[in-house]
Protein backbone atom coordinates (compact mmCIF):
# COMPACT_ATOMS: atom_id res chain seq x y z
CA UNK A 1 200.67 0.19 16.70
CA UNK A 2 199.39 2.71 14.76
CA UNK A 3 197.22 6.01 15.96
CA UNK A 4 193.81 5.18 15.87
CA UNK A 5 191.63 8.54 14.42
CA UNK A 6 188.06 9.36 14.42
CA UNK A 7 186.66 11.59 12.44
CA UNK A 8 183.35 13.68 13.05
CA UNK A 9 182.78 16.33 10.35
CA UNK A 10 178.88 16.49 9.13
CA UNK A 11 179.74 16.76 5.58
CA UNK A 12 181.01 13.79 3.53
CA UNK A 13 183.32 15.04 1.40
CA UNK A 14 185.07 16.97 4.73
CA UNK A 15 185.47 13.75 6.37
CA UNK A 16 186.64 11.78 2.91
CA UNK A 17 189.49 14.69 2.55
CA UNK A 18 190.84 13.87 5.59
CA UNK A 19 190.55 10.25 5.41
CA UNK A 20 192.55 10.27 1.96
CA UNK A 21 195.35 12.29 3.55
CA UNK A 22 195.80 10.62 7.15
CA UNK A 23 195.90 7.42 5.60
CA UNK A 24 198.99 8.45 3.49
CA UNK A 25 201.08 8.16 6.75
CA UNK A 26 201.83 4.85 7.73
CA UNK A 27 201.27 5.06 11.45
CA UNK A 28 197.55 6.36 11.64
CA UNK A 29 194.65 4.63 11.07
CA UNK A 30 190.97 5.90 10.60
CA UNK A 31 188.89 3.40 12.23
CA UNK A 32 185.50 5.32 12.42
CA UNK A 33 183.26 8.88 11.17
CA UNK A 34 180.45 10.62 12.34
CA UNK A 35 178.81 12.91 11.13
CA UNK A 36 176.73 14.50 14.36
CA UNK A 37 178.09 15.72 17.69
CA UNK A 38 176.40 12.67 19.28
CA UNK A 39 177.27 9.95 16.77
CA UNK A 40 180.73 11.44 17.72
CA UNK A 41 180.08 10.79 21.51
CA UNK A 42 178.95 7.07 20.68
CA UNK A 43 181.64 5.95 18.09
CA UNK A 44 183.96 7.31 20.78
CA UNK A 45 182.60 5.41 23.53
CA UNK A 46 182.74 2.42 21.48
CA UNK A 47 186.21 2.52 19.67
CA UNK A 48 188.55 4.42 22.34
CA UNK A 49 190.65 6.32 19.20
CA UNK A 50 193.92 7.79 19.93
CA UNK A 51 192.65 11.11 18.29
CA UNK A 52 189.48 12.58 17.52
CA UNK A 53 189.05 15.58 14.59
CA UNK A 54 185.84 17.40 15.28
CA UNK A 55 184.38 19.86 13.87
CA UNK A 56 182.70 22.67 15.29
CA UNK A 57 179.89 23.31 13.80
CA UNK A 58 177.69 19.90 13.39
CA UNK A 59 173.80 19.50 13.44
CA UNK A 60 172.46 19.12 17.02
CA UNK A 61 175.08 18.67 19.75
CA UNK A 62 178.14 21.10 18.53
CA UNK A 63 181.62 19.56 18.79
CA UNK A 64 182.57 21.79 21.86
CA UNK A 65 179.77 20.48 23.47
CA UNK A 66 180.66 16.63 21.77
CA UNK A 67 184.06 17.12 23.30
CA UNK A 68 183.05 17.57 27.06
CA UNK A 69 180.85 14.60 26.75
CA UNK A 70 183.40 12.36 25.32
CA UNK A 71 186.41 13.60 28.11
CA UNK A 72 184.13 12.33 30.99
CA UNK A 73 184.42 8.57 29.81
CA UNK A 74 187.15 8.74 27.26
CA UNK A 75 191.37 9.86 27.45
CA UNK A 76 191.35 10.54 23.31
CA UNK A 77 193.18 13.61 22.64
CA UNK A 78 190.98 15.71 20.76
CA UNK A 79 191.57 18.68 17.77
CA UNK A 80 189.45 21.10 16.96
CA UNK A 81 189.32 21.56 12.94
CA UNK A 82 187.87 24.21 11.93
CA UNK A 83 187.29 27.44 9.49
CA UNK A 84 186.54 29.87 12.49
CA UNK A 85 189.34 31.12 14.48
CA UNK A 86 186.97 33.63 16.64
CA UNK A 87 187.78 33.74 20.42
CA UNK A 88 184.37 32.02 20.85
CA UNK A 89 185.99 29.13 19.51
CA UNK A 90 188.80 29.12 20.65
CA UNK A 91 188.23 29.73 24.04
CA UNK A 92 184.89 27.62 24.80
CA UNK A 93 187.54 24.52 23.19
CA UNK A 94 189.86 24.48 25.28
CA UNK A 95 187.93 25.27 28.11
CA UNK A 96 185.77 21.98 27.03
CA UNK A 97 189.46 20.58 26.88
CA UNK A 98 190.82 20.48 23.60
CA UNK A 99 194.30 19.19 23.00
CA UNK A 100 194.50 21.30 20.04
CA UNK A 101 192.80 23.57 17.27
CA UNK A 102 193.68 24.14 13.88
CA UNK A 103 192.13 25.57 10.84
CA UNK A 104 190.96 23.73 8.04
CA UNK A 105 193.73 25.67 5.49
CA UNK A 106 196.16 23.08 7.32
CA UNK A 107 198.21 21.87 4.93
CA UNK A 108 198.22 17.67 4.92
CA UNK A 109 201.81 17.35 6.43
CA UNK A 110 200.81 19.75 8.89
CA UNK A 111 197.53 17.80 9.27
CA UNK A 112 199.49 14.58 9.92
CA UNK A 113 202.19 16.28 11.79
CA UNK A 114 199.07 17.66 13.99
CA UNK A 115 197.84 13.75 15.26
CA UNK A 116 201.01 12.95 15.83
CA UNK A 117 201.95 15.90 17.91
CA UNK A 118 198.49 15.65 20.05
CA UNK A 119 198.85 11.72 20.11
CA UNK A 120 202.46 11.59 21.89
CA UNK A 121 200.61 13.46 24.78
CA UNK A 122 201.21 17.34 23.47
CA UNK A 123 199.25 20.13 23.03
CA UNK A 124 198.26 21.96 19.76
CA UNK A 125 197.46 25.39 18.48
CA UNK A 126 198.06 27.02 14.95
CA UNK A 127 200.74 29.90 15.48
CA UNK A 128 197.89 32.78 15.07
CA UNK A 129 195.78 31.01 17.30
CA UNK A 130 198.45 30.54 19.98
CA UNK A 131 199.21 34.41 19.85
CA UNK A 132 195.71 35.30 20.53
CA UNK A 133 195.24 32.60 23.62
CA UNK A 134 198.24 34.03 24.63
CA UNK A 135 197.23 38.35 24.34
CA UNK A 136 193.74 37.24 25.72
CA UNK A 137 195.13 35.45 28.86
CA UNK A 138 197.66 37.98 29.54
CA UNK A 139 194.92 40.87 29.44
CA UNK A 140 192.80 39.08 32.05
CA UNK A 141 193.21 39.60 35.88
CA UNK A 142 195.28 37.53 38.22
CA UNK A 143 193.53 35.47 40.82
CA UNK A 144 195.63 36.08 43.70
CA UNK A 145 193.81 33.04 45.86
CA UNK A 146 193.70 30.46 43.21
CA UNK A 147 197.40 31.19 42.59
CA UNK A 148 198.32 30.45 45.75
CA UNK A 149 196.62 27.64 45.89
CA UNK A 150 197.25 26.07 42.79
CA UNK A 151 201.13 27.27 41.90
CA UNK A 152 202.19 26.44 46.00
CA UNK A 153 202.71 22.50 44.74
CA UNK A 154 205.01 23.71 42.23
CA UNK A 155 209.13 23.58 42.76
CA UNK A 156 210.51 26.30 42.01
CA UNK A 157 212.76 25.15 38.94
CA UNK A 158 209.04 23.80 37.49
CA UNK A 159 207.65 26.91 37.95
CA UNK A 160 210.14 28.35 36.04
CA UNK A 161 209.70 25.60 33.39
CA UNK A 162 206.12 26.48 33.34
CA UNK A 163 206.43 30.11 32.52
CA UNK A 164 208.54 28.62 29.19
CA UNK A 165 205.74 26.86 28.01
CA UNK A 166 203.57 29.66 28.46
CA UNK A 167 205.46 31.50 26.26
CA UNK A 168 205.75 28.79 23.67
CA UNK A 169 208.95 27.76 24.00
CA UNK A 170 209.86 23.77 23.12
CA UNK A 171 210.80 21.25 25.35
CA UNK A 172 214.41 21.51 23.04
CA UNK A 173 214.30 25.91 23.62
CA UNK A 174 213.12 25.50 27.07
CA UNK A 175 216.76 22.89 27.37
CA UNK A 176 218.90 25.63 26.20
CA UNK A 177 217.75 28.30 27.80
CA UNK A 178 217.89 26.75 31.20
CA UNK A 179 221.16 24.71 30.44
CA UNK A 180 219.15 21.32 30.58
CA UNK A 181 218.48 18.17 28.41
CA UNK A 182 215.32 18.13 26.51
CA UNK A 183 214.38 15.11 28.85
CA UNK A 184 214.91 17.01 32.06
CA UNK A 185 213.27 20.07 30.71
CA UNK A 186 210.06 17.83 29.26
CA UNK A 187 210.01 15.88 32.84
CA UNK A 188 209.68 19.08 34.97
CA UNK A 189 206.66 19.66 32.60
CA UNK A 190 205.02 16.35 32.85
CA UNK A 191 205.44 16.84 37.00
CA UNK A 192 203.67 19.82 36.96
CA UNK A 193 200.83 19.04 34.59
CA UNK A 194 200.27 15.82 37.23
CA UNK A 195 201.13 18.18 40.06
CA UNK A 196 198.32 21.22 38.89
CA UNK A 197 196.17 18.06 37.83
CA UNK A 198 195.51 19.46 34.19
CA UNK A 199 195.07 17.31 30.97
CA UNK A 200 197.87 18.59 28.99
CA UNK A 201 200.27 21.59 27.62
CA UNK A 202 197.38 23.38 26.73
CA UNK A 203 195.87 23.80 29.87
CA UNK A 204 199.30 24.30 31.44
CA UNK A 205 199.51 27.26 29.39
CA UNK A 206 195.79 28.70 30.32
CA UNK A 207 196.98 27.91 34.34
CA UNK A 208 200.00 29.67 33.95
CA UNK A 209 198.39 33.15 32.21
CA UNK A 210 194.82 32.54 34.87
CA UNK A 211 197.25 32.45 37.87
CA UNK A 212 200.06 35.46 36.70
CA UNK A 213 203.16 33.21 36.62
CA UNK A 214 203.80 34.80 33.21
């Protein structure tokens, strides 16, 4: 089957771009556009996609705010696409619970590359975006009570597993350095994203920084 995209972008040619390239890889299919945060929220209600490529900045409802809306009814992993790479952005998206953000300058491999990563159940981020997630978690102060509470369900093999990701190790990096397959290594990660009950890598890596593990 392949991965099912929506696009919402409010200018045409935007969304005909990335139409033309996605459907140069076999295994994803557009099946709708939109070109407004909430024609976004009601093509997604009605078609379910795999992935969803939203814009930022759209007329009316934004696509941060599109994305919250759509996660209360919808499990479609969702990328940001955008030109701004401000901490605004960055932050209020994966707070509304982005699976990924990436810059329009993507190139279309990466692009593709990009829905396929975020549709296997991954998290995204463009490397410069990742460093600055990572410098602005690691500046903020540790919440001694939520750690507790949150990091207690963890073993502590996945916390150590954790603390990888955080530093953006792969599944395959976080193997070698702990002398594990790939398959253990991505299992202890998949425990303690259902154990911390967060949506995916991403937020693993915001609960590990919030809570002082790394």
């Amino acid at each position: 089957m392949p991965i099912t995209v929506l696009l919402a972008d409010d200018q045409h040619l935007v969304r005909a771009g990335f139409r033309s390239l996605l459907r140069r890889g076999r295994d994803i299919e557009v099946v709708g556009e939109a070109s407004t945060g909430e024609e976004a929220v009601r093509t997604a209600r009605s078609l379910r996609p795999d992935v969803i490529l939203m814009d930022i900045r759209m007329p009316g409802m934004d696509g941060i705010a599109a994305t919250r809306k759509i996660l209360e009814f919808a499990t479609s992993k969702i990328i940001i696409l955008t030109t701004f790479e401000t901490d605004e952005y960055v932050f209020a998206a994966l707070a509304a619970g982005a699976s990924g953000f990436l810059t329009k300058e993507i190139d279309p491999d990466g692009l593709r590359a990009a829905v396929r990563v975020v549709a296997a159940g991954d998290a995204l981020l463009s490397p410069s975006v990742t460093r600055r997630v990572v410098g602005e978690f690691a500046q903020r102060p540790v919440r001694s009570a939520e750690r507790g509470d949150r990091l207690a369900a963890l073993t502590e093999r996945e916390r150590e597993v954790v603390a990888l990701v955080a530093t953006g190790l792969s599944n395959d990096e976080i193997a070698a350095r702990l002398v594990i397959s790939p398959l253990t290594a991505k299992t202890h990660i998949t425990r303690a994203i259902a154990k911390l009950g967060v949506r995916d890598r991403v937020q693993l890596v915001i609960v590990a920084y919030q809570d002082g593990l790394v």
